[in-house]
Protein backbone atom coordinates (compact mmCIF):
# COMPACT_ATOMS: atom_id res chain seq x y z
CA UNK A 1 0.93 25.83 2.07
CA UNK A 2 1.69 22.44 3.72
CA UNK A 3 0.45 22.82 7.61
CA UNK A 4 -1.04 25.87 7.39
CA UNK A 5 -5.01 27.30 6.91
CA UNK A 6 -6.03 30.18 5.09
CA UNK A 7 -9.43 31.71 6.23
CA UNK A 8 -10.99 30.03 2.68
CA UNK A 9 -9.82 26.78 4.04
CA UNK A 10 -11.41 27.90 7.63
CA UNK A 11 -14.56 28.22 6.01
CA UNK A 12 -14.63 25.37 3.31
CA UNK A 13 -15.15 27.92 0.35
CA UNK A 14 -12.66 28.26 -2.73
CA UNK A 15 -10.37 31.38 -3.14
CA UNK A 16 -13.07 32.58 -5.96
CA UNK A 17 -15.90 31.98 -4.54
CA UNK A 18 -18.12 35.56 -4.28
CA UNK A 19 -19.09 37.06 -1.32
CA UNK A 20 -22.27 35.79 -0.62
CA UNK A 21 -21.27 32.36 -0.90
CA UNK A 22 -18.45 33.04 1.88
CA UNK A 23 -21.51 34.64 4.19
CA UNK A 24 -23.26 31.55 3.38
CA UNK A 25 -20.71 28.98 4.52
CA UNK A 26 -20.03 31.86 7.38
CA UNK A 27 -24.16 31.23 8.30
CA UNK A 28 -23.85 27.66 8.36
CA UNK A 29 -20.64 27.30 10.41
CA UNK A 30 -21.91 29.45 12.60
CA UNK A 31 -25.51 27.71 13.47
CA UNK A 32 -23.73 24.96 14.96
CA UNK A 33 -22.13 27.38 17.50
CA UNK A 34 -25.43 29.15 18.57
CA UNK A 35 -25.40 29.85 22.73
CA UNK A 36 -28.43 27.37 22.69
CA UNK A 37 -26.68 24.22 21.34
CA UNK A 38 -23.45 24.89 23.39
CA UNK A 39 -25.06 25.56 26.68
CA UNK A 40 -24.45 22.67 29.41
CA UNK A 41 -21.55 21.41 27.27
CA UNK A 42 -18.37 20.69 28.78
CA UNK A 43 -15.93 23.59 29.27
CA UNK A 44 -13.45 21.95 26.42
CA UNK A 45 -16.52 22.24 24.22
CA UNK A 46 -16.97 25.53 25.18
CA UNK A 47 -13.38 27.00 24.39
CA UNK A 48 -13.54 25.24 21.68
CA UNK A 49 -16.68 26.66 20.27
CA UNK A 50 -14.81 30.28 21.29
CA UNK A 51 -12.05 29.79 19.27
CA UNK A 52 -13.65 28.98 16.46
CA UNK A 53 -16.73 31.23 16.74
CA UNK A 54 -13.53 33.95 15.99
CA UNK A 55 -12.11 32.10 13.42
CA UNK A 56 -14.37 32.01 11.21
CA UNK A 57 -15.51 35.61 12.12
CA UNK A 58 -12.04 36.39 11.63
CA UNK A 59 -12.66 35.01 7.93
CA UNK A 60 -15.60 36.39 7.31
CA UNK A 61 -14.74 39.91 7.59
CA UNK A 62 -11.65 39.58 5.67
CA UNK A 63 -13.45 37.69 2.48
CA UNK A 64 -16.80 39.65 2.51
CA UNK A 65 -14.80 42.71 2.61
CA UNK A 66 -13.45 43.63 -1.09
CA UNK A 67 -10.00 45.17 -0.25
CA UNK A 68 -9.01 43.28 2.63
CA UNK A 69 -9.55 40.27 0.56
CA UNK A 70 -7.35 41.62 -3.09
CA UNK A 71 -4.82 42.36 0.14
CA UNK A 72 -4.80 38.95 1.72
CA UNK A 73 -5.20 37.11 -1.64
CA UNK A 74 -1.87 39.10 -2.67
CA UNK A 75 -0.40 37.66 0.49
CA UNK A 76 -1.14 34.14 0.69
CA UNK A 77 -0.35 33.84 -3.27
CA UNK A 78 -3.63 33.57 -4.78
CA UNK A 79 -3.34 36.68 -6.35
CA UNK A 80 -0.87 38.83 -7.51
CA UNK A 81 -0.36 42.47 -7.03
CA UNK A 82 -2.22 44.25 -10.54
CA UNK A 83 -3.14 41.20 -11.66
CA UNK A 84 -6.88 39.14 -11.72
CA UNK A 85 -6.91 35.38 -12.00
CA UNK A 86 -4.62 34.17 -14.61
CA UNK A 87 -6.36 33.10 -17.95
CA UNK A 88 -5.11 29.72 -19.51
CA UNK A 89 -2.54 30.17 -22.63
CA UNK A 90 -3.43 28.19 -25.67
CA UNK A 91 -2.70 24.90 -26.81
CA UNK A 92 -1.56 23.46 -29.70
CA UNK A 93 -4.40 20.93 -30.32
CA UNK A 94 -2.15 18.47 -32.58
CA UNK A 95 1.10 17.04 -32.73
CA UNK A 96 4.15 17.54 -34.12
CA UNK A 97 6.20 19.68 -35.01
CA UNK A 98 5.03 23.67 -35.09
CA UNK A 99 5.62 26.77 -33.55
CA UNK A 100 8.05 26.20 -30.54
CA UNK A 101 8.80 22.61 -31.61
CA UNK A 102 12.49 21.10 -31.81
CA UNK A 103 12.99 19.10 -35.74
CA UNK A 104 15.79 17.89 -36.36
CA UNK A 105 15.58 19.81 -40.08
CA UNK A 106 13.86 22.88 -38.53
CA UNK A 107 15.35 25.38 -35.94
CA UNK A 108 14.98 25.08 -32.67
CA UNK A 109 13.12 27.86 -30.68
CA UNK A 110 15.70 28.49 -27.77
CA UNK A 111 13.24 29.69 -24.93
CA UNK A 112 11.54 26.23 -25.14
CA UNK A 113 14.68 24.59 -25.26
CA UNK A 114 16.11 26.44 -22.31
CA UNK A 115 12.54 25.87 -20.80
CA UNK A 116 12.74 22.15 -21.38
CA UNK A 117 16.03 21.85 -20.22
CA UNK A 118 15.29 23.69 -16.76
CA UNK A 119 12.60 20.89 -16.25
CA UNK A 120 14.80 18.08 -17.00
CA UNK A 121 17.57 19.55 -14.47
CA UNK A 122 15.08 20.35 -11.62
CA UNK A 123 13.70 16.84 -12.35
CA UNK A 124 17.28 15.25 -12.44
CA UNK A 125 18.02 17.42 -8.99
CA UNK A 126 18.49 15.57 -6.06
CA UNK A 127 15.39 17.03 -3.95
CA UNK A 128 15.38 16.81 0.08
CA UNK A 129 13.46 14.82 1.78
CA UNK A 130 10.55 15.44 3.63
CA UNK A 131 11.38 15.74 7.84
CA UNK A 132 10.96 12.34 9.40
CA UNK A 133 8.83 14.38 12.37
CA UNK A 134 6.39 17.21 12.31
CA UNK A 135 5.24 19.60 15.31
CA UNK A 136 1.76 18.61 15.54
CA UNK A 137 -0.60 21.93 15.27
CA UNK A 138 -3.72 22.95 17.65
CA UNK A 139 -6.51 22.07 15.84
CA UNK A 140 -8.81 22.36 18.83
CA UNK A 141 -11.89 24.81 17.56
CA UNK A 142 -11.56 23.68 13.80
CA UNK A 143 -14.30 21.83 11.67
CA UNK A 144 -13.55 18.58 11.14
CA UNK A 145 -13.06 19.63 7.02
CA UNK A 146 -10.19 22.14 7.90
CA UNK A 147 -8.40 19.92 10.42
CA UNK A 148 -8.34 17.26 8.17
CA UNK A 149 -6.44 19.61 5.68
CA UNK A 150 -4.15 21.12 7.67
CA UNK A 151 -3.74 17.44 9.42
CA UNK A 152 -2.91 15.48 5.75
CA UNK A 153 -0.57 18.91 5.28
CA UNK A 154 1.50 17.72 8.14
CA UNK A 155 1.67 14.62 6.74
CA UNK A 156 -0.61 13.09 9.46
CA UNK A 157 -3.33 10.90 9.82
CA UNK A 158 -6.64 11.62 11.23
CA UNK A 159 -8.42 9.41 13.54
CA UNK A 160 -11.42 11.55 14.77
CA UNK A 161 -13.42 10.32 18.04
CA UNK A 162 -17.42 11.21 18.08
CA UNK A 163 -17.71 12.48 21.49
CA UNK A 164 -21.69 12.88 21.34
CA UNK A 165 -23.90 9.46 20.71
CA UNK A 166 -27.11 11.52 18.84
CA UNK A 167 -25.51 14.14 16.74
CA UNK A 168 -27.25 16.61 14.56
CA UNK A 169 -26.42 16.05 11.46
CA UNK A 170 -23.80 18.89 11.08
CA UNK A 171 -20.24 18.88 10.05
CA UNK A 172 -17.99 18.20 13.93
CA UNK A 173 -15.98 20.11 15.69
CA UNK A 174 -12.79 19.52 17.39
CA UNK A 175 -12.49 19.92 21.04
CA UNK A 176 -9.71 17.84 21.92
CA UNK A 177 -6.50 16.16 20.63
CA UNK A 178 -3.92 13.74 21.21
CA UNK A 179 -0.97 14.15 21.03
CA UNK A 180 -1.07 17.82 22.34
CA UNK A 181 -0.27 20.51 20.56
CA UNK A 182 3.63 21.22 19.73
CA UNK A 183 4.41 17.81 20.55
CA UNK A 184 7.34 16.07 17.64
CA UNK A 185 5.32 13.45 16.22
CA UNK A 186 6.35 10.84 13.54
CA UNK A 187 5.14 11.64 9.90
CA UNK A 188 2.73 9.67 8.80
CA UNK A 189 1.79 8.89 12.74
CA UNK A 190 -1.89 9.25 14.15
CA UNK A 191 -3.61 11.99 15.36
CA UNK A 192 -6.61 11.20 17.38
CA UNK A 193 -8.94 14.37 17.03
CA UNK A 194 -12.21 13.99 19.34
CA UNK A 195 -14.93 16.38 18.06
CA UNK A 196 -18.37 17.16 19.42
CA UNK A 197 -21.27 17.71 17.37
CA UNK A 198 -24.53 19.34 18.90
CA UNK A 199 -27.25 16.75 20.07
CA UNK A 200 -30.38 15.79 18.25
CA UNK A 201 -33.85 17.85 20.49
């Protein structure tokens, strides 16, 4: 899901994780957007703190919530409908030939041949290449862990700007960007993210 955010990413948990560890990371996110440590900030800081207070509400209700969640899981691809999480098929643990194994005196088992050969031709395939520019994304109101994912899924580089000289020690967040949102910027160009943490009392 190159350039895009799922509400795990918004609030830096996995896609397994249970539901009090999303409420958790839900908690800790929002601490750092408490009325008391926004107040006198500047009105960037502000909206920003907004939009991401409802983010990761947003996210919160959908992953602490056990249907929504099997619903959006189906959707986004983590999980599929009537299924749970996949278990790992076994291994052979030597080498050589076996069960499913091409020898030249032996017989070949066709569905691994036809399985090796659809490798080797999506391999050999001559595979587009990546757009040479991207539309950057609005990543004002993010935490500085999801904008740097959706950022490298763009195919971008981060340079992030500390806006406040005695932060808390908290993770940022980003109130301002350059180049704007839905501006065509070069892959593998900069972009300059300038994120506010709360000030040390």
């Amino acid at each position: 899901m190159a350039g895009q955010l799922t509400w795990y990413d918004i609030l830096d948990v996995a896609p397994g994780a249970p539901a009090d560890a999303v409420q958790r990371a839900f908690a800790a996110k929002a601490s750092v957007l408490r009325p008391g440590l926004i107040s006198g900030a500047p009105s960037k800081v502000v909206s920003a703190a907004g939009r991401a207070s409802a983010a990761i509400e947003a996210a919160r209700e959908v992953l602490t919530d056990p249907a929504r969640r099997r619903c959006y899981d189906e959707q986004i691809g983590v999980q599929r409908p009537g299924e749970g999480l996949g278990r790992p098929e076994p291994v052979a643990s030597e080498l050589g030939p076996g069960p499913g194994w091409y020898s030249r005196g032996g017989d070949a088992d066709p569905e691994v041949l036809t399985d090796a050969l659809g490798v080797l031709a999506d391999w050999l395939a001559p595979h587009p290449a990546p757009p040479r520019r991207v539309t950057v994304a609005d990543v004002r109101g993010l935490f500085v862990g999801p904008c740097r994912r959706l950022v490298a899924g763009l195919g971008l580089r981060l340079e992030i700007v500390r806006l406040t000289a005695d932060p808390m020690p908290v993770e940022g967040l980003v109130v301002g960007q350059s180049p704007p949102p839905g501006t065509m910027a070069r892959r593998s160009g900069t972009l300059t993210a300038q994120v506010w943490h709360p000030r040390r009392r």
